[in-house]
Protein backbone atom coordinates (compact mmCIF):
# COMPACT_ATOMS: atom_id res chain seq x y z
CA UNK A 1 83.84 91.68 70.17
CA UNK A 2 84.14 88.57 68.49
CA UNK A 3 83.89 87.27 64.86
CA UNK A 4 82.11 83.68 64.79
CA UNK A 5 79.53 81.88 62.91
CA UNK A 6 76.81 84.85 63.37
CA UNK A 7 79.19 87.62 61.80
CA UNK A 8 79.09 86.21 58.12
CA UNK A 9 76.04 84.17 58.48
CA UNK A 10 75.25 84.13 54.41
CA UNK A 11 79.12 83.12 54.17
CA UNK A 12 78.34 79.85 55.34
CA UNK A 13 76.38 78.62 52.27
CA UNK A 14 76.74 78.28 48.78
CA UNK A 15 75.98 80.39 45.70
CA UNK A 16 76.94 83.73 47.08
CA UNK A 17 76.75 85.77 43.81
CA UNK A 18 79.45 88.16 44.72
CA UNK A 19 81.39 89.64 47.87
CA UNK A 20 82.03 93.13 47.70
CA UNK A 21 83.02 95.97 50.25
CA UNK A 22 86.66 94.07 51.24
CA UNK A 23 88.50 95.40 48.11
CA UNK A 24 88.44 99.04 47.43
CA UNK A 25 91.54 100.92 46.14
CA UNK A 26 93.04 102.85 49.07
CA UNK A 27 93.87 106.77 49.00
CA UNK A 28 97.70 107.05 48.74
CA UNK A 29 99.77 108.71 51.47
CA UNK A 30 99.23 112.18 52.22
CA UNK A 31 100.31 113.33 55.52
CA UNK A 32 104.27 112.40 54.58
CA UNK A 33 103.86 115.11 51.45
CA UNK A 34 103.00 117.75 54.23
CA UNK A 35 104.70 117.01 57.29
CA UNK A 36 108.46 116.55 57.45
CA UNK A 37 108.18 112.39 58.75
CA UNK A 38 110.97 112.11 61.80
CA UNK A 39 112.08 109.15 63.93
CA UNK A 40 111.80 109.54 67.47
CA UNK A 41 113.40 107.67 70.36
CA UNK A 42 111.87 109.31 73.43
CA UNK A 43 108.09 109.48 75.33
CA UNK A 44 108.02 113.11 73.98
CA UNK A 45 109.35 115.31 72.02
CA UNK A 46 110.19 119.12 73.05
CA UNK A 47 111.59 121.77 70.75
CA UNK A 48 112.56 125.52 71.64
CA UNK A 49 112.97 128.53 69.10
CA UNK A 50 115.59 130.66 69.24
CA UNK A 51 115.36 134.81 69.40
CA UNK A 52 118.22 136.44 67.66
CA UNK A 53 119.64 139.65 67.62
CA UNK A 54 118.07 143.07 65.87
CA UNK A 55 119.43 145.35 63.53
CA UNK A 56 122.65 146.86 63.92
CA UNK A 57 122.94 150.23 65.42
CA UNK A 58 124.36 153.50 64.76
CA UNK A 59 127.80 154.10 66.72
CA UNK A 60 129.08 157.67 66.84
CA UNK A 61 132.77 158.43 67.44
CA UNK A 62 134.10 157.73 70.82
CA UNK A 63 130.95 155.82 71.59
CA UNK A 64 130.22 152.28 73.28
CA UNK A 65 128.95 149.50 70.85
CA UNK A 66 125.31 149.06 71.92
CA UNK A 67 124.79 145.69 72.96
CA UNK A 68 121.95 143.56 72.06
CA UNK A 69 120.88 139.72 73.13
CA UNK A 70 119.93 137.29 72.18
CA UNK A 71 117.37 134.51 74.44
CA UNK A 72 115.28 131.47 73.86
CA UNK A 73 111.53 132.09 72.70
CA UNK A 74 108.38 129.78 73.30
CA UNK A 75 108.75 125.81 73.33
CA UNK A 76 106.73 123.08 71.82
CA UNK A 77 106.13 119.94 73.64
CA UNK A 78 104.58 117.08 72.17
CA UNK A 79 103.91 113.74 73.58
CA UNK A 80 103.69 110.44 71.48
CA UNK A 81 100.52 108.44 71.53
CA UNK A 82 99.81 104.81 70.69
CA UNK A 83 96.96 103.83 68.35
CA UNK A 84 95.55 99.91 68.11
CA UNK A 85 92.92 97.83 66.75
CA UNK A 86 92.46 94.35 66.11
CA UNK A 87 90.02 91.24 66.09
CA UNK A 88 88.78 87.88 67.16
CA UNK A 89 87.61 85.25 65.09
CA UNK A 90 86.59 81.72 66.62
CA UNK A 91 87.98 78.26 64.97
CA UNK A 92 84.60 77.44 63.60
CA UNK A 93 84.07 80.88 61.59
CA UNK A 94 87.87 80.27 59.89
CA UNK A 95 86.83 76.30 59.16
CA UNK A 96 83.30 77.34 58.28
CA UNK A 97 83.63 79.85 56.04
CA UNK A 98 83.07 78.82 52.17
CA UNK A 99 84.56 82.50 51.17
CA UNK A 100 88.18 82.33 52.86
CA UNK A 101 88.74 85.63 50.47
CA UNK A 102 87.10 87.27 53.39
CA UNK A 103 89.00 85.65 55.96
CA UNK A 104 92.11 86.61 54.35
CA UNK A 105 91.22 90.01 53.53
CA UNK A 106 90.46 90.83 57.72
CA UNK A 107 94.17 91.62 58.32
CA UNK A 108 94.54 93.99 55.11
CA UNK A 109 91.34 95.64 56.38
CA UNK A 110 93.11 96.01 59.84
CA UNK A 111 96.33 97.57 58.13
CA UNK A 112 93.82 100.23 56.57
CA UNK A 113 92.07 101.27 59.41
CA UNK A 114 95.48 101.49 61.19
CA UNK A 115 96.62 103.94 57.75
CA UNK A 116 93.43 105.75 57.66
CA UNK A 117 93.96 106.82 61.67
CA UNK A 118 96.73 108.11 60.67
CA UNK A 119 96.10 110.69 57.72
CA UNK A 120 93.26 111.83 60.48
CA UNK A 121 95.33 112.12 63.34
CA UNK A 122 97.93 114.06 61.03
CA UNK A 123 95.39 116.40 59.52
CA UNK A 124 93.58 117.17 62.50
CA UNK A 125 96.77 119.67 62.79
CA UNK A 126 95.29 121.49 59.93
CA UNK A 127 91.65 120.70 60.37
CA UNK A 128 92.45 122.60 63.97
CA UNK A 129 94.66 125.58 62.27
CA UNK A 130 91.93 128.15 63.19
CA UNK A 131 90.62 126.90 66.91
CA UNK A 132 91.69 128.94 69.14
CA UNK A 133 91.77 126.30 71.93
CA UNK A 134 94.24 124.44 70.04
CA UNK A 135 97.50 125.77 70.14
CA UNK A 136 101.78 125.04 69.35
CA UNK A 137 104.02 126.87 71.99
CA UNK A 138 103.27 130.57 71.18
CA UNK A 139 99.70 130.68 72.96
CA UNK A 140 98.09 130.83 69.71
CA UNK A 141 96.24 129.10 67.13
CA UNK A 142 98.43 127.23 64.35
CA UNK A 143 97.55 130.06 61.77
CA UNK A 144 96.11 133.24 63.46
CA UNK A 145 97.08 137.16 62.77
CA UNK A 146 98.43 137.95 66.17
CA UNK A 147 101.40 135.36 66.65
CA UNK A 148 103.54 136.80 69.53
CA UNK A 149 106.85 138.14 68.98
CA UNK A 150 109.88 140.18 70.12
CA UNK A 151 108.83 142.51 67.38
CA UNK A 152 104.55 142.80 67.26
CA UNK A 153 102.30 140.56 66.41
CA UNK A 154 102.81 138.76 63.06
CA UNK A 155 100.70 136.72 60.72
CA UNK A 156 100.49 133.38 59.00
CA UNK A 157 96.77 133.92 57.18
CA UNK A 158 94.71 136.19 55.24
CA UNK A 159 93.60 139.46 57.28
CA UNK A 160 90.11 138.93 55.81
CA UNK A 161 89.51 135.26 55.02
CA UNK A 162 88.90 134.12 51.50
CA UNK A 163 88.23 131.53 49.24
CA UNK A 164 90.88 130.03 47.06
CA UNK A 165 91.27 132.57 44.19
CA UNK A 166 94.41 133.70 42.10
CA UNK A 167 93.76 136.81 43.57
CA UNK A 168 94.20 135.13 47.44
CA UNK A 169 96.80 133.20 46.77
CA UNK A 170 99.10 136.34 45.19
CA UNK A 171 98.08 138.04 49.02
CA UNK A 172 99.00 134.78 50.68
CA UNK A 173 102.39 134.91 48.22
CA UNK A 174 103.36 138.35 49.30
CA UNK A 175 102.73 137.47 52.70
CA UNK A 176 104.57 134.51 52.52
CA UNK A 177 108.11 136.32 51.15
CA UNK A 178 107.68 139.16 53.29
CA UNK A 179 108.15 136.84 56.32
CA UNK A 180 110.06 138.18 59.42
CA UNK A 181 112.02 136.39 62.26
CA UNK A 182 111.11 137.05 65.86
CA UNK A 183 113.39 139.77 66.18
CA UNK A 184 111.39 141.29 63.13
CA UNK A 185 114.17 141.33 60.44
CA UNK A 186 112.95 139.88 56.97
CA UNK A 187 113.85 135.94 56.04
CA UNK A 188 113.92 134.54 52.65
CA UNK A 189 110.80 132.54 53.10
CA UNK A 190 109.92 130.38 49.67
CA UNK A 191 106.02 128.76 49.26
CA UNK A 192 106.16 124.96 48.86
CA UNK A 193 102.91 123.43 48.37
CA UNK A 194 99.22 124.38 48.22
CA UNK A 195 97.15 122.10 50.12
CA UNK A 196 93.36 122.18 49.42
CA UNK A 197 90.39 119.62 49.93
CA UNK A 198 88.85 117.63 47.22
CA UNK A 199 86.07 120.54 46.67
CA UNK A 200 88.72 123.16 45.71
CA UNK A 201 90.65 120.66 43.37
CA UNK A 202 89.45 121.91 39.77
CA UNK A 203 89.98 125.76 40.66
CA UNK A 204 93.49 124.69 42.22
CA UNK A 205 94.15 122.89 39.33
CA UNK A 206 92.83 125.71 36.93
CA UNK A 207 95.34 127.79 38.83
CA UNK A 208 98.61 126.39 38.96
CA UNK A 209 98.43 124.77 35.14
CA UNK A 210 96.16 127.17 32.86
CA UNK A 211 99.24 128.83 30.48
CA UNK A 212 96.77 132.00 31.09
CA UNK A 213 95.38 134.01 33.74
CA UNK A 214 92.11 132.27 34.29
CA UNK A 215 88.19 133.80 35.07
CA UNK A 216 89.77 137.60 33.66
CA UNK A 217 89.26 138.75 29.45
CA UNK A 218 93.10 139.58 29.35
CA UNK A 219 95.24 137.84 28.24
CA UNK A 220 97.94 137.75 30.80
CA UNK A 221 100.06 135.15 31.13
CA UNK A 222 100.16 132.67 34.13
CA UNK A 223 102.73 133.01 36.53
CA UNK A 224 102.11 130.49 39.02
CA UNK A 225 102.04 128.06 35.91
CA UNK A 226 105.09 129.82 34.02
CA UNK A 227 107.64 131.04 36.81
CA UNK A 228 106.63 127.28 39.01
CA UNK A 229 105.81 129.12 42.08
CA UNK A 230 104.40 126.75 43.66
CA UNK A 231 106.42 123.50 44.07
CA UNK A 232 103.35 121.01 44.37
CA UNK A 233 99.49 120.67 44.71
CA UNK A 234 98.23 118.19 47.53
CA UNK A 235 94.51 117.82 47.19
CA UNK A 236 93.66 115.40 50.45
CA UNK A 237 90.13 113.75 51.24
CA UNK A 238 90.97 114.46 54.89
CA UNK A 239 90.38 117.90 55.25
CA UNK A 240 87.29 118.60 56.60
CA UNK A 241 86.85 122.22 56.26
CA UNK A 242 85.23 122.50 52.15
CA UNK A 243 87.11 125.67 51.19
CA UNK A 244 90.00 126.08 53.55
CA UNK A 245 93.44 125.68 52.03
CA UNK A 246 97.01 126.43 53.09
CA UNK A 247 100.62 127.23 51.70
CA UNK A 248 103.35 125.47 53.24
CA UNK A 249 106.90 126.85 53.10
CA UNK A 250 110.24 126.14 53.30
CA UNK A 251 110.74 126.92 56.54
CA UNK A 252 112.82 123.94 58.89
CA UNK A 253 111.41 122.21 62.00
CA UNK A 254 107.61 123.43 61.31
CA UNK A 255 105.33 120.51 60.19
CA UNK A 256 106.39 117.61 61.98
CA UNK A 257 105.44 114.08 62.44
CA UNK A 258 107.63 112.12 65.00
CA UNK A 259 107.53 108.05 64.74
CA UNK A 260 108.45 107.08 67.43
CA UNK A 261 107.10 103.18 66.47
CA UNK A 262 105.68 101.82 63.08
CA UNK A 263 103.11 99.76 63.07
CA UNK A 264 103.68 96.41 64.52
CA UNK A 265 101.17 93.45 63.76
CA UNK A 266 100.78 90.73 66.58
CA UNK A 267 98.80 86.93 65.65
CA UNK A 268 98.10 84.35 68.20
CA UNK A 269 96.02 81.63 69.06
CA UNK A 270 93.93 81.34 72.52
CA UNK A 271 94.67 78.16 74.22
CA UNK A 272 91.48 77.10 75.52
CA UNK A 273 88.81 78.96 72.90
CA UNK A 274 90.63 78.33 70.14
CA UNK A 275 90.08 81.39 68.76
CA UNK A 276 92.80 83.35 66.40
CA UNK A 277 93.56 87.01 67.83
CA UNK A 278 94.80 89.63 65.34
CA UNK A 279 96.06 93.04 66.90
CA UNK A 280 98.31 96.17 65.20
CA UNK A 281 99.60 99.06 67.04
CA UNK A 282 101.70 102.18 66.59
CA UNK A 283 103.24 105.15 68.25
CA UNK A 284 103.36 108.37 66.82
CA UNK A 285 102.62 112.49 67.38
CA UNK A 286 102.06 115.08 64.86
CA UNK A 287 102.86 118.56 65.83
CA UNK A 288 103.55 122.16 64.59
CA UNK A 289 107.54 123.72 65.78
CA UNK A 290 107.49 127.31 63.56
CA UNK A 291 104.33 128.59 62.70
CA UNK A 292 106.02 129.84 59.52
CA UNK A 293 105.99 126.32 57.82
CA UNK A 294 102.12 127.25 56.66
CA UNK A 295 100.05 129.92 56.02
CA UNK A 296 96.54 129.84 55.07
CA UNK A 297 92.91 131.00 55.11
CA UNK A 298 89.73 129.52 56.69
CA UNK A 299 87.66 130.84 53.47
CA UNK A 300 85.52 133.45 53.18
């Protein structure tokens, strides 16, 4: 497609009384406050956990150590995809045009679209969490109640899904410390950040700040506002789901978003149109390591 005379037709003449749509205050970054951002030098990226060793055994006298092992679990392969845009406009619409505001607002509106792709790309890992036919390594869904390991199944969300509540987060808290390794010994698992969508962002916020226990007639205090135990609140416009919400954690290689090329912008003229050509690309891949980086519920 191609931007000429007939794209801005009123922008031709005079006494235009305003211009609007080209100048609205853009969302700040979200997907770098819940993925760990890492530069990548390959087509793909591959990662593989570990499995340790179980608890130490009982030896009687005389008798053989036992022996235990130790092996590598699932992998996680992810492969880095490029995104691009861009636009034509013909000589005449550039010369022609009495509002070169608009003109020179095109390529910021490029850079936009090119930022907004991303945030969707990136949440689309946690707008996915609960399909089933998307999965990271194990087999299963990013947060499901039956993630495969050397010990049982284990869990990364609520048992029975519920809305965001002081009550659900405490079960999603407990959950959260009483997080086991593969081999089914406990790890010192810490909560981050709650993530929630713009409709959950006053009962979030009436959570995590209220110096009381809020929607109760005691007068408890608040312990997710007193003791900090949760590092941060990210309330993103890209979630799609209206009363899902997540936990991350502190656990390493989970969240990850691999860059493997920032955006580049390319600007040239074509010889015999004479038209200018405007084009932005980037390489990138979001992807989910350790299942243990977030926990969550799908609400009820």
């Amino acid at each position: 497609m191609t931007i000429n005379l007939g794209s801005f037709p009123r922008m031709l003449q005079p006494g235009l009384k305003s211009i609007f749509g080209n100048a609205y205050k853009e969302h700040p970054e979200y997907f770098s406050k819940i993925f760990d951002v890492k530069s990548s030098e390959k087509n793909s990226e591959t990662s593989a956990s570990v499995v340790g060793f179980g608890l130490a055994r009982v030896k009687n006298s005389g008798a053989a150590i036992s022996m235990d092992y130790a092996k590598q679990g699932y992998s996680n392969k992810v492969t880095h995809v490029t995104y691009a845009l861009g636009y034509r406009i013909t000589e005449e619409e550039r010369e022609d045009n009495l509002y070169k505001e608009v003109i020179q607002k095109l390529t910021p509106m490029l850079a936009r679209s090119m930022r907004t792709t991303k945030e969707i790309v990136a949440h689309n890992v946690l707008n996915n969490a609960f399909a089933a036919g998307v999965t990271y390594g194990d087999g299963k869904s990013l947060l499901a109640t039956d993630h495969p390991t050397e010990s049982g199944a284990q869990s990364n969300k609520l048992s029975v899904a519920a809305d965001l509540s002081p009550t659900s987060m405490q079960d999603l808290f407990v959950m959260i410390r009483k997080a086991k390794d593969a081999r089914g010994l406990p790890i010192d698992l810490q909560p981050k950040d709650l993530i929630v969508p713009v409709e959950s962002e006053f009962e979030a916020k009436e959570i995590l700040k209220s110096e009381k226990l809020i929607n109760t007639n005691y007068n408890n205090i608040n312990l997710w506002n007193s003791e900090k135990l949760i590092k941060g609140l990210v309330v993103s416009p890209y979630l799609t789901d209206t009363d899902a919400w997540f936990m991350t954690t502190d656990c390493p290689d989970g969240l990850v978003f691999y860059k493997r090329k920032g955006i580049t912008l390319d600007v040239h003229n074509d010889f015999e149109t004479k038209d200018t050509l405007v084009s932005a690309h980037e390489r990138y891949s979001c992807t989910c390591n350790d299942w243990r980086s977030i926990f969550g519920s799908e609400g009820a």
